[in-house]
C-alpha atoms as a PDB file:
ATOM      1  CA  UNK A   1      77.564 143.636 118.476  1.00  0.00           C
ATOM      2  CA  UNK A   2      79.148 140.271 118.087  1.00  0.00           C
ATOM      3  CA  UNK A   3      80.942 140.816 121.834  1.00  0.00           C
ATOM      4  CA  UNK A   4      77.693 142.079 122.902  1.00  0.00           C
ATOM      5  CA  UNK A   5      75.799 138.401 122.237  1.00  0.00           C
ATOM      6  CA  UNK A   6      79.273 136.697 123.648  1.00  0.00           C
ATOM      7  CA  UNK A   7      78.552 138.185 126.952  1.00  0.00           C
ATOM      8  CA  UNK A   8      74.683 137.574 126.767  1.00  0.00           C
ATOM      9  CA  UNK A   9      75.884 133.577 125.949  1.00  0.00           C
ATOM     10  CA  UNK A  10      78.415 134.023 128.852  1.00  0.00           C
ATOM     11  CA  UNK A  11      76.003 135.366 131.024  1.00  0.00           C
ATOM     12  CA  UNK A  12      73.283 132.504 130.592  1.00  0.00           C
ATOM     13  CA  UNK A  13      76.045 130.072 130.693  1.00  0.00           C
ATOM     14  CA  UNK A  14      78.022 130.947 133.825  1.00  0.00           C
ATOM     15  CA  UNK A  15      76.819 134.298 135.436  1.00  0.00           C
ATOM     16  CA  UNK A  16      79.553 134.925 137.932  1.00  0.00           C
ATOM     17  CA  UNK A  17      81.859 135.063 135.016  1.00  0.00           C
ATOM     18  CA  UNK A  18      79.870 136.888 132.966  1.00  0.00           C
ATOM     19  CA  UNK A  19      79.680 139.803 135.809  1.00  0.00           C
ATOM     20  CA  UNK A  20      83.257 139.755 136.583  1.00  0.00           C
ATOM     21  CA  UNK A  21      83.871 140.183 133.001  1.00  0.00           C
ATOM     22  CA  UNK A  22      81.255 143.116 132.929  1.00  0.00           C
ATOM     23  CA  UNK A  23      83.907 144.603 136.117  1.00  0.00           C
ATOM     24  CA  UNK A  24      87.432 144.231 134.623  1.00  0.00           C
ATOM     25  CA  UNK A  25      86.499 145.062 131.369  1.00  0.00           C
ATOM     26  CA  UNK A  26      86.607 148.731 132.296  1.00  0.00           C
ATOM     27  CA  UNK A  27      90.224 148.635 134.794  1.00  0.00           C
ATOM     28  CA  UNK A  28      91.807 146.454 131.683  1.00  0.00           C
ATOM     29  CA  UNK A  29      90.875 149.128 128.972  1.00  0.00           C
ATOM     30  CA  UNK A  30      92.376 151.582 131.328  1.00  0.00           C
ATOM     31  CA  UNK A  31      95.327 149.446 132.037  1.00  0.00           C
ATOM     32  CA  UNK A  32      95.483 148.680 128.257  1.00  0.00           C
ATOM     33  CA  UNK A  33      95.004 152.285 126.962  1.00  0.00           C
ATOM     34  CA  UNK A  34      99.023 153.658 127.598  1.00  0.00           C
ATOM     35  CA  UNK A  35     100.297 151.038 125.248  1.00  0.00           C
ATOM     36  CA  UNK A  36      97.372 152.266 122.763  1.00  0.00           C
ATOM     37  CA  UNK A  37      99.014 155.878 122.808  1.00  0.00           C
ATOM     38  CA  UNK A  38     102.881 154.588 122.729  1.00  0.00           C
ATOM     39  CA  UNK A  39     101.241 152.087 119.397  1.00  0.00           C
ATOM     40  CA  UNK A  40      99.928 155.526 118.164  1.00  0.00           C
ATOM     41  CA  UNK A  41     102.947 157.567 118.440  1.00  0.00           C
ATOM     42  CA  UNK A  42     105.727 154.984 117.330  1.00  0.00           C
ATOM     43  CA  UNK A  43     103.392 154.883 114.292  1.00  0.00           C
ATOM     44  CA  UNK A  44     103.611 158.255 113.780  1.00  0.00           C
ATOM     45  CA  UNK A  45     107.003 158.429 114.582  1.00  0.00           C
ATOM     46  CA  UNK A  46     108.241 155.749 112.002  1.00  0.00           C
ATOM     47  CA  UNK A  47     105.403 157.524 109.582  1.00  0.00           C
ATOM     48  CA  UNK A  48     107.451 160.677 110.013  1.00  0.00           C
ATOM     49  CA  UNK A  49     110.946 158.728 109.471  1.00  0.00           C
ATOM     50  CA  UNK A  50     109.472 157.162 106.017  1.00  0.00           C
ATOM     51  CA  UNK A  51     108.620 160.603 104.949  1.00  0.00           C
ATOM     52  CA  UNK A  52     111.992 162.068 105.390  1.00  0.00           C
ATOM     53  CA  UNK A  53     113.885 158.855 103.779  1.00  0.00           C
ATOM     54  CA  UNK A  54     111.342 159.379 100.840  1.00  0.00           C
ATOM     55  CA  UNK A  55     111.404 162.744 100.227  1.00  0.00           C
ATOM     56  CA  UNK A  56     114.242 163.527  97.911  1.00  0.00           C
ATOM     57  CA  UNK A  57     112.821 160.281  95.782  1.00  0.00           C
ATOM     58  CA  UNK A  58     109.693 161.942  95.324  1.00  0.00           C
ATOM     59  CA  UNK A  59     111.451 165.682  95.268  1.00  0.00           C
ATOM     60  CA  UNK A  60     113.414 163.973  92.195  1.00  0.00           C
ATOM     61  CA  UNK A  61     110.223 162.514  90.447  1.00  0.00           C
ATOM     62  CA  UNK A  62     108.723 166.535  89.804  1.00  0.00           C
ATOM     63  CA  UNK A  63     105.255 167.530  89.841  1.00  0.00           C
ATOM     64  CA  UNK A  64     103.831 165.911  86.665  1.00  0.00           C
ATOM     65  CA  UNK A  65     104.912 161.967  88.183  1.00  0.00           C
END
């Protein structure tokens, strides 16, 4: 919403910008979205790699801890 009124203040201020803006936005989300995925699996990855270093802690603890 709040990027929404942003653009409407853009547009009434300077509407060249405020169209360009309304053009790239798409191409950079698309040129953005690979590094999304690689954030989303490192995350998972080093997710994965704290499980496994935590696991005989929490093996050790038993079921009633």
């Amino acid at each position: 919403m709040w990027s929404f009124l942003l653009w409407l203040i853009l547009l009434f201020l300077c509407w060249p910008l405020a169209l360009l803006a309304l053009i790239l936005y798409p191409i950079v989300w698309l040129l953005l979205l690979p590094f999304r995925l690689l954030g989303i699996v490192v995350g998972g990855v080093l997710d994965l790699i704290w499980a496994a270093v935590t696991l005989p802690a929490r093996l050790l603890k038993g079921p009633g801890a």
